[in-house]
PDB file of N, CA and C in Angstrom:
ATOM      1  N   UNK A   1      -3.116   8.181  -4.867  1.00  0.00           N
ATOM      2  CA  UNK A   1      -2.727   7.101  -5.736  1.00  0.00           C
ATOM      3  C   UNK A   1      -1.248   6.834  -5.541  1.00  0.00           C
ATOM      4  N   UNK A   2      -0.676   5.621  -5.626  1.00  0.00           N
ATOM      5  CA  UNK A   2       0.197   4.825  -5.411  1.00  0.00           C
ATOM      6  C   UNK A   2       0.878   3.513  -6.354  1.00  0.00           C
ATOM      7  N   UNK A   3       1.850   4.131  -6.942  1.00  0.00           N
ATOM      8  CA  UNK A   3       2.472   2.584  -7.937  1.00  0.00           C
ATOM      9  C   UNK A   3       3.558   2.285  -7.197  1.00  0.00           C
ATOM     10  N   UNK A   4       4.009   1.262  -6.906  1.00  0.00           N
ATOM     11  CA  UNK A   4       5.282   0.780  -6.234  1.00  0.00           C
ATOM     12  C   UNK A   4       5.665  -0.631  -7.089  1.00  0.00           C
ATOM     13  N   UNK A   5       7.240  -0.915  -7.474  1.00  0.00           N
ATOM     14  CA  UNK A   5       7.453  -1.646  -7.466  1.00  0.00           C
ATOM     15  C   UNK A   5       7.714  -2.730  -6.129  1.00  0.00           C
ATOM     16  N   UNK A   6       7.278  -4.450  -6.397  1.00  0.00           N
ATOM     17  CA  UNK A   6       7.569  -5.127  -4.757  1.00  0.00           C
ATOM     18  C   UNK A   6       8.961  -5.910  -5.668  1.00  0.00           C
ATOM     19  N   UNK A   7       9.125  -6.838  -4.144  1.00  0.00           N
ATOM     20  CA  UNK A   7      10.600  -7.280  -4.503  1.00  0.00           C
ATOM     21  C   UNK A   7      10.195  -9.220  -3.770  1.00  0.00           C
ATOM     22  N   UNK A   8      10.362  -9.805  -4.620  1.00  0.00           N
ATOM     23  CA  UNK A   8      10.000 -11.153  -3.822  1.00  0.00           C
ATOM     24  C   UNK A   8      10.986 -11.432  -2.794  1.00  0.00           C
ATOM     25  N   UNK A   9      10.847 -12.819  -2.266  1.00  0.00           N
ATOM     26  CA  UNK A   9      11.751 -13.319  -0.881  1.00  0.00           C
ATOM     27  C   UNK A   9      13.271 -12.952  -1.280  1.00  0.00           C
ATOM     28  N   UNK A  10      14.121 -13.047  -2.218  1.00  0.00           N
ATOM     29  CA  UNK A  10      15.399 -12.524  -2.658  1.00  0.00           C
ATOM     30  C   UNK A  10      15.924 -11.465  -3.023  1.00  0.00           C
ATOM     31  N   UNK A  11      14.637 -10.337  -2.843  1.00  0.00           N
ATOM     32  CA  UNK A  11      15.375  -9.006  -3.388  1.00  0.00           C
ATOM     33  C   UNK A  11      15.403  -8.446  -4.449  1.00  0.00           C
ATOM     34  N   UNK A  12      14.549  -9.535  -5.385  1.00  0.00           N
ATOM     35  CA  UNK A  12      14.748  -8.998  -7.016  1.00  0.00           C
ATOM     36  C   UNK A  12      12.887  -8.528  -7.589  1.00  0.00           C
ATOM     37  N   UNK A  13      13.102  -7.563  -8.055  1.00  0.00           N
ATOM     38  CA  UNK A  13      11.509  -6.710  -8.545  1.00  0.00           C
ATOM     39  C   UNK A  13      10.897  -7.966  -9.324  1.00  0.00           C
ATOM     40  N   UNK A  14       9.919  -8.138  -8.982  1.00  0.00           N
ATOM     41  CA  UNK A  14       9.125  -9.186  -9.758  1.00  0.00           C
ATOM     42  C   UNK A  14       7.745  -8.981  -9.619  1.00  0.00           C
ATOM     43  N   UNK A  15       7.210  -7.867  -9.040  1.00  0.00           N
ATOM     44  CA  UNK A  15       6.126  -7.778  -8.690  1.00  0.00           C
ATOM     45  C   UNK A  15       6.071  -6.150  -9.017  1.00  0.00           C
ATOM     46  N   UNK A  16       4.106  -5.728  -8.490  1.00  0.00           N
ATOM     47  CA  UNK A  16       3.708  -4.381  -8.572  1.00  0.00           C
ATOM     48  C   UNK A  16       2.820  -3.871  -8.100  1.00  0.00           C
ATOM     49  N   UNK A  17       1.938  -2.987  -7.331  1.00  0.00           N
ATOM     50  CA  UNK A  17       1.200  -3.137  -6.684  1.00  0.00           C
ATOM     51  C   UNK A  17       0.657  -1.205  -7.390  1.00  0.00           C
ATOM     52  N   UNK A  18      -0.460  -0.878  -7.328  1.00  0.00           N
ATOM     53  CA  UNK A  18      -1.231   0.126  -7.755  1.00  0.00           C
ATOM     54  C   UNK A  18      -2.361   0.497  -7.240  1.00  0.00           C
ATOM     55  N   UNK A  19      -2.460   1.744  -6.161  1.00  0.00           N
ATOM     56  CA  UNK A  19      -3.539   1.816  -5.279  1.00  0.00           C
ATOM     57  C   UNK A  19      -4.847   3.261  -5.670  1.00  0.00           C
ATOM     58  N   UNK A  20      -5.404   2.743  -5.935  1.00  0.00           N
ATOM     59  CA  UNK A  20      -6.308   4.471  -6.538  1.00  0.00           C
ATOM     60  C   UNK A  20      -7.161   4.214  -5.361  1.00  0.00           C
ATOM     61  N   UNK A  21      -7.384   5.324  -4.207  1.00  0.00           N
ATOM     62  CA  UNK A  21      -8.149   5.854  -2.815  1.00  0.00           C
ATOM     63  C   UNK A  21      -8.917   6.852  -3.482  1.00  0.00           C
ATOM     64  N   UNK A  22     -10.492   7.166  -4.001  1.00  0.00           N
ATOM     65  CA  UNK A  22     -11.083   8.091  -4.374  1.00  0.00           C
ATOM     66  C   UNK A  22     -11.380   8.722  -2.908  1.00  0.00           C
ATOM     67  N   UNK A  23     -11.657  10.212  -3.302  1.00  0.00           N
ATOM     68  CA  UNK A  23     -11.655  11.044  -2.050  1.00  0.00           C
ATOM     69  C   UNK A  23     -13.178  10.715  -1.862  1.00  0.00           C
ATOM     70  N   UNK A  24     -13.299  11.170  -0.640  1.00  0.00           N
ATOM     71  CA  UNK A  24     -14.136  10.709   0.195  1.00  0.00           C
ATOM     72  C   UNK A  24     -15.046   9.355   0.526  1.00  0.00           C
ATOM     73  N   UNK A  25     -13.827   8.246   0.180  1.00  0.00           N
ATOM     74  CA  UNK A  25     -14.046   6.742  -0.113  1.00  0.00           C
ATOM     75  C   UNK A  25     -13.312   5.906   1.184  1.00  0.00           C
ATOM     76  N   UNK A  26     -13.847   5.062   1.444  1.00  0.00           N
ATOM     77  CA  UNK A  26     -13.033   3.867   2.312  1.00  0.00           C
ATOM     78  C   UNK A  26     -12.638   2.705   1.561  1.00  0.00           C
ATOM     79  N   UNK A  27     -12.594   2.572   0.335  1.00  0.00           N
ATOM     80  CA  UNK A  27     -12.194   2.055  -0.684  1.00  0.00           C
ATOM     81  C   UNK A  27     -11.003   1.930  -1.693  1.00  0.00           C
ATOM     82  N   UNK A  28     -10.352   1.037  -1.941  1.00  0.00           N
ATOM     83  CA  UNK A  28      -8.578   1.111  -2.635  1.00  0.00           C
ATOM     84  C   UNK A  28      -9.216   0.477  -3.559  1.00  0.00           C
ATOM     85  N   UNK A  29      -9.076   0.761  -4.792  1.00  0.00           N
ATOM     86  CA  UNK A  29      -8.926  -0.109  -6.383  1.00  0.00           C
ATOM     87  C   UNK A  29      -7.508  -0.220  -6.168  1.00  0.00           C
ATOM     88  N   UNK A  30      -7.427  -1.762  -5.808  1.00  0.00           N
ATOM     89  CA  UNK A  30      -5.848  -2.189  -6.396  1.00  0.00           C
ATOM     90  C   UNK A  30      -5.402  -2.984  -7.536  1.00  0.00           C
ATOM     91  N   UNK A  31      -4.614  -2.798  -7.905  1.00  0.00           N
ATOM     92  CA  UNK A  31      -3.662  -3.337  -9.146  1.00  0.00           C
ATOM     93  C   UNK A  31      -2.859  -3.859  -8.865  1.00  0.00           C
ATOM     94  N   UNK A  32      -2.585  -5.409  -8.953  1.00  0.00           N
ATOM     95  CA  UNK A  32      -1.203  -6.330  -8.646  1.00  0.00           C
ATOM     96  C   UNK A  32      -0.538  -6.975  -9.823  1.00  0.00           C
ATOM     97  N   UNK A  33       0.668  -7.134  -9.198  1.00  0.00           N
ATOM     98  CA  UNK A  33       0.874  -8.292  -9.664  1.00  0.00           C
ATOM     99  C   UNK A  33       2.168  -9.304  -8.709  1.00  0.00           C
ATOM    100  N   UNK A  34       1.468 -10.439  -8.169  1.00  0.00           N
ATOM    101  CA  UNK A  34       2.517 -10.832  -7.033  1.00  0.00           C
ATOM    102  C   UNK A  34       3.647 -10.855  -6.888  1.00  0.00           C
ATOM    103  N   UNK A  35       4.534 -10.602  -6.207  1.00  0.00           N
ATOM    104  CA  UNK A  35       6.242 -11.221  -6.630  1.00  0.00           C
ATOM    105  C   UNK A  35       5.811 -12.516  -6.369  1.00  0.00           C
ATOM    106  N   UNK A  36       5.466 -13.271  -5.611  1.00  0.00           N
ATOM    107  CA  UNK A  36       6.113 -14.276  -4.993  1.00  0.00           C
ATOM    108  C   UNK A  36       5.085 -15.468  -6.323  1.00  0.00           C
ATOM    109  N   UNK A  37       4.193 -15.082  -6.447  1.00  0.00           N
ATOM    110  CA  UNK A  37       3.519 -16.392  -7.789  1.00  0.00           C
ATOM    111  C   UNK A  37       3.283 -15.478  -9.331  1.00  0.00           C
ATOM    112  N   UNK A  38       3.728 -14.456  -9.261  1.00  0.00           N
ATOM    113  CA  UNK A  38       3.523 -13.562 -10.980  1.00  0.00           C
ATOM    114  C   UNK A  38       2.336 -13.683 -11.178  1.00  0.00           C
ATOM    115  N   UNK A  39       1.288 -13.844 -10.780  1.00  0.00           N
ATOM    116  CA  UNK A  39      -0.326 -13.376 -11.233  1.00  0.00           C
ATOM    117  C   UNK A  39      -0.821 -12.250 -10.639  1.00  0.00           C
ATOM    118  N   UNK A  40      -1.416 -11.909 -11.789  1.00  0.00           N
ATOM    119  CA  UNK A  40      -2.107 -10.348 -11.055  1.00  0.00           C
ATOM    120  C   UNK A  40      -3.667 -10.317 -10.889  1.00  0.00           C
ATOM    121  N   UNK A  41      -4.394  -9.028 -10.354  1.00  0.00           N
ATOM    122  CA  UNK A  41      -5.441  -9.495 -10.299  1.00  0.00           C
ATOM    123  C   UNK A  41      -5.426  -8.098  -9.999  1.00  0.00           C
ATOM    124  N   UNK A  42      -6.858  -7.551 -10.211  1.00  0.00           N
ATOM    125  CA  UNK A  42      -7.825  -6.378  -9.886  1.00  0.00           C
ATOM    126  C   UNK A  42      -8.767  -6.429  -8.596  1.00  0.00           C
ATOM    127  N   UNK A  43      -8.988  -5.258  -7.708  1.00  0.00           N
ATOM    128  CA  UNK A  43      -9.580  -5.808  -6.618  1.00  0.00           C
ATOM    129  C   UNK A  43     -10.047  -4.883  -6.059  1.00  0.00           C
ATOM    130  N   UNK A  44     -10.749  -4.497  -5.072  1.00  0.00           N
ATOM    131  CA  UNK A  44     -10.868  -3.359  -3.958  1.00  0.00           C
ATOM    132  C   UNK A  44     -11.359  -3.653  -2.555  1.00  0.00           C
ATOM    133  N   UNK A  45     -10.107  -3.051  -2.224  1.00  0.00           N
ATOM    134  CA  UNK A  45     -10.093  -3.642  -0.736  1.00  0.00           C
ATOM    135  C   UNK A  45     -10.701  -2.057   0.578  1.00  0.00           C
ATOM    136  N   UNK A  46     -10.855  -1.997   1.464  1.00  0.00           N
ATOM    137  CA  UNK A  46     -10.966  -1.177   2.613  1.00  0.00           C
ATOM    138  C   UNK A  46      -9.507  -0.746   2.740  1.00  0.00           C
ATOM    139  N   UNK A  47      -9.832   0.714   2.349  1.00  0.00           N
ATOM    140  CA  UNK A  47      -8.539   1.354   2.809  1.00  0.00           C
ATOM    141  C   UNK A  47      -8.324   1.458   4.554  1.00  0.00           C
ATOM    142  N   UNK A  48      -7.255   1.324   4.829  1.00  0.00           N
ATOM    143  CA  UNK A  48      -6.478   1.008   6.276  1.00  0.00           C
ATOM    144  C   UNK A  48      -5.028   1.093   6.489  1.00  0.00           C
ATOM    145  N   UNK A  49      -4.833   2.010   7.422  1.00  0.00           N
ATOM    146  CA  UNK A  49      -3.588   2.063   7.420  1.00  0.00           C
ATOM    147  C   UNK A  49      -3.173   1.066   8.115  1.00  0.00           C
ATOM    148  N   UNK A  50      -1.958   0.446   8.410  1.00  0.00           N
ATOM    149  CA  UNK A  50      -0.950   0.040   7.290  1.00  0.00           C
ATOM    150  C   UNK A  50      -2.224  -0.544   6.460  1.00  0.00           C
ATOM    151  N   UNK A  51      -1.935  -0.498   4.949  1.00  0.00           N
ATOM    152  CA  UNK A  51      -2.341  -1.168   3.826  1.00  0.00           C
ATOM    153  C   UNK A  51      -1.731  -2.458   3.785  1.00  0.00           C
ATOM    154  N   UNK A  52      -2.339  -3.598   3.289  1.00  0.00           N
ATOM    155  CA  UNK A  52      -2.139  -4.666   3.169  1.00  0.00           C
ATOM    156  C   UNK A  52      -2.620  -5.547   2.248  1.00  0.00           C
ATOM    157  N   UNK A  53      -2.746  -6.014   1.023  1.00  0.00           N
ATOM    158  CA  UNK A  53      -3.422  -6.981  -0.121  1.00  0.00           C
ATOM    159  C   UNK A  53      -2.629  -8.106   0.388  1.00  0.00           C
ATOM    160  N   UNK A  54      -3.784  -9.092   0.598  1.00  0.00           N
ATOM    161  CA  UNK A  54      -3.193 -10.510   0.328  1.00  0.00           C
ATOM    162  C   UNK A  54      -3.606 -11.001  -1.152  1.00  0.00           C
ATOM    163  N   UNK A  55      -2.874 -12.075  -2.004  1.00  0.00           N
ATOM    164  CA  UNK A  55      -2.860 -12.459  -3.052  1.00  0.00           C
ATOM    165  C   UNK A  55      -3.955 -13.676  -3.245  1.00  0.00           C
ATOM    166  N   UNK A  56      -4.828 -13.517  -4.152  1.00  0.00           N
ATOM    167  CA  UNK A  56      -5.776 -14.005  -4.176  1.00  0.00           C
ATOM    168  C   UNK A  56      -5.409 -15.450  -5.096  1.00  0.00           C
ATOM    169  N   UNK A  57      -4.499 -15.746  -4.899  1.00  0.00           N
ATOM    170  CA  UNK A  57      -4.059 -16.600  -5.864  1.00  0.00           C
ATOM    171  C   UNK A  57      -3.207 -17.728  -4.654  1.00  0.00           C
ATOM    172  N   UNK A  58      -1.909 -16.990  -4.274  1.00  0.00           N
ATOM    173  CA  UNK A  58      -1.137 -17.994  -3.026  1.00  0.00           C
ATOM    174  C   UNK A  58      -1.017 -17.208  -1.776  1.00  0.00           C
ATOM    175  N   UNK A  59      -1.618 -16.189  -1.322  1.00  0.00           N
ATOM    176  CA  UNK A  59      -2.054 -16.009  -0.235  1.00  0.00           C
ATOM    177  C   UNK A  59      -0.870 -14.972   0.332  1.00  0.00           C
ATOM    178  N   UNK A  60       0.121 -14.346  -0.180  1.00  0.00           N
ATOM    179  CA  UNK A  60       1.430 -14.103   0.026  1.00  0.00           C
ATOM    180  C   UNK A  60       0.539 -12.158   0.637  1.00  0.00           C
ATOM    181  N   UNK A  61       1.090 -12.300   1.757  1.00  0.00           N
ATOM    182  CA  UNK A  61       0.647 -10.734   2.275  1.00  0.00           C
ATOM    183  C   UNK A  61       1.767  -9.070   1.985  1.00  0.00           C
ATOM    184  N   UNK A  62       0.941  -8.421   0.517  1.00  0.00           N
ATOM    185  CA  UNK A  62       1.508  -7.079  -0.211  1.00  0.00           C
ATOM    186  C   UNK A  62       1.889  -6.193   1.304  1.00  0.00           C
ATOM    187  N   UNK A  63       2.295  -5.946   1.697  1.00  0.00           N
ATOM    188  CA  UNK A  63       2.092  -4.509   2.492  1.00  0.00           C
ATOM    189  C   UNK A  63       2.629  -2.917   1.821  1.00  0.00           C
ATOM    190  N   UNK A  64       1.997  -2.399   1.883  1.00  0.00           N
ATOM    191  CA  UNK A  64       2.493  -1.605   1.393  1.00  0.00           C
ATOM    192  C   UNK A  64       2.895   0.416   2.254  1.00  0.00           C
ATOM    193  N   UNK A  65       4.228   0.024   2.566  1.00  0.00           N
ATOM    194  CA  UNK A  65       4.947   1.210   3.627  1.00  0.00           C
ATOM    195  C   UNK A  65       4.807   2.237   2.857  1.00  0.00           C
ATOM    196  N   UNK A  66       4.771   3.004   4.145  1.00  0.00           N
ATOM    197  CA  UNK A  66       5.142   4.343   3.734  1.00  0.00           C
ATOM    198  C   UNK A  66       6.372   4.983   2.833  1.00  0.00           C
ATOM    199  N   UNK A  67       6.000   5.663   1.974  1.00  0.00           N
ATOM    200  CA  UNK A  67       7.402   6.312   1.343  1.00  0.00           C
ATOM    201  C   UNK A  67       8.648   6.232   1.831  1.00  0.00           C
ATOM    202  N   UNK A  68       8.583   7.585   3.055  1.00  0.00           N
ATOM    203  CA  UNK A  68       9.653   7.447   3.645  1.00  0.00           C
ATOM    204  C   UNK A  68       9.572   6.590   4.362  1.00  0.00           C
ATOM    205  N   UNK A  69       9.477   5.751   5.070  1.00  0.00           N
ATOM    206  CA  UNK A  69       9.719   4.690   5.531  1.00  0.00           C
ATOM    207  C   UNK A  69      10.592   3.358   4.332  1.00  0.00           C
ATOM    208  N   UNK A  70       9.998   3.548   3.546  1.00  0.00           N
ATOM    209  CA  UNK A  70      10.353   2.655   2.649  1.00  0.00           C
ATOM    210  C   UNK A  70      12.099   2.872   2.171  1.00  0.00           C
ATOM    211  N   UNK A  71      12.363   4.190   1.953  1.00  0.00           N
ATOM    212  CA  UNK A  71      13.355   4.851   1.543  1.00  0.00           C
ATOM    213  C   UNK A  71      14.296   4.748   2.317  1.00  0.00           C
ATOM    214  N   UNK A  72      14.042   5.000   3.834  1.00  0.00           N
ATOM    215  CA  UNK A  72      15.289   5.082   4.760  1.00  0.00           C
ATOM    216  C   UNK A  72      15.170   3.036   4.438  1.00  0.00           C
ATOM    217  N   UNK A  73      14.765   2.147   4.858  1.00  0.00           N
ATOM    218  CA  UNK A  73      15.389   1.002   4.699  1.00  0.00           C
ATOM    219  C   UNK A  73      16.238   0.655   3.030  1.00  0.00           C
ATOM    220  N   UNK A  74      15.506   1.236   2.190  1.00  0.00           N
ATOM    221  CA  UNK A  74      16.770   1.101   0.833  1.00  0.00           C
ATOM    222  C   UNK A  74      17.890   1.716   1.078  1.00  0.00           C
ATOM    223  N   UNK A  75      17.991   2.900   1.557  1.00  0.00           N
ATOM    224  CA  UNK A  75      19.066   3.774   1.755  1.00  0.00           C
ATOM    225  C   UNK A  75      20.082   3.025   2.885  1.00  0.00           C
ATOM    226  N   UNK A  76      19.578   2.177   4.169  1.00  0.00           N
ATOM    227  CA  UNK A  76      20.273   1.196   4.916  1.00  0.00           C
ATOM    228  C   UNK A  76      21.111   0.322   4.189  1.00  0.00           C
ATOM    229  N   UNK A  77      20.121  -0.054   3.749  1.00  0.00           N
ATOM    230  CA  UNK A  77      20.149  -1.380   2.693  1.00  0.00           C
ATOM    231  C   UNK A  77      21.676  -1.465   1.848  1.00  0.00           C
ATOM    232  N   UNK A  78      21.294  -0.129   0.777  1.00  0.00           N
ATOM    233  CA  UNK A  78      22.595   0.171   0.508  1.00  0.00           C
ATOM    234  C   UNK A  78      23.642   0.267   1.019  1.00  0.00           C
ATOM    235  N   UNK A  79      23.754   0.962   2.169  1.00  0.00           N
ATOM    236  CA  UNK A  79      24.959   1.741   2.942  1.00  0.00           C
ATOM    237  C   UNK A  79      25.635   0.352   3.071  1.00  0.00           C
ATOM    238  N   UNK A  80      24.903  -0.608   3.740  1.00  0.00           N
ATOM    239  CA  UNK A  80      25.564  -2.186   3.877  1.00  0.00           C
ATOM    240  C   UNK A  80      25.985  -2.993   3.070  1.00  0.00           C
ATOM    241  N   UNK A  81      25.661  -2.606   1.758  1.00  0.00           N
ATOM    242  CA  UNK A  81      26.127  -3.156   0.785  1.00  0.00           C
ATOM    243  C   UNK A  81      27.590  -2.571   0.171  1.00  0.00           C
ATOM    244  N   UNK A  82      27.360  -0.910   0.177  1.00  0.00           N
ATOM    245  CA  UNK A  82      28.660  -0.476  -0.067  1.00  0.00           C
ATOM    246  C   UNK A  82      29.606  -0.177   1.154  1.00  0.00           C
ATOM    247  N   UNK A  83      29.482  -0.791   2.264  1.00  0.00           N
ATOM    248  CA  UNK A  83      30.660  -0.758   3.203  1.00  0.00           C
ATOM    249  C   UNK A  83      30.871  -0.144   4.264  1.00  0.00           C
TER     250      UNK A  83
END
């Protein structure tokens, strides 16, 4: 299981994404809610790595990275911001 905050086209949290993988399932119960149009929706998709929800509403594609993966680009992210 998996909660992540997302970040729309500018960088700012507006979104959420929530993945429950039961063991021995090929199956994700996901939990959204878009950045990019704010509607959420309930769903279950085929688990696959990379993970991916598109928005059933405006079509905007969730991906959802790995931890660390995710971490070293915030941690970039930052460094460039503070100098």
């Amino acid at each position: 299981m998996t909660s992540r905050e997302l970040q729309n086209a500018v960088g700012k949290v507006t979104g959420m994404i929530k993945v429950l993988v039961p063991k021995d399932s090929n199956d994700a119960k996901v939990k959204y809610v878009c950045p990019m149009c704010l509607k959420g929706k309930d769903t279950v998709e085929e688990w696959k790595k990379p993970f991916s929800v598109k928005c059933g509403f405006c079509g905007h594609n969730m991906k959802l990275p790995k931890l660390l993966a995710q971490f070293k680009k915030e941690k970039k992210v930052q460094q460039a911001k503070n100098g």
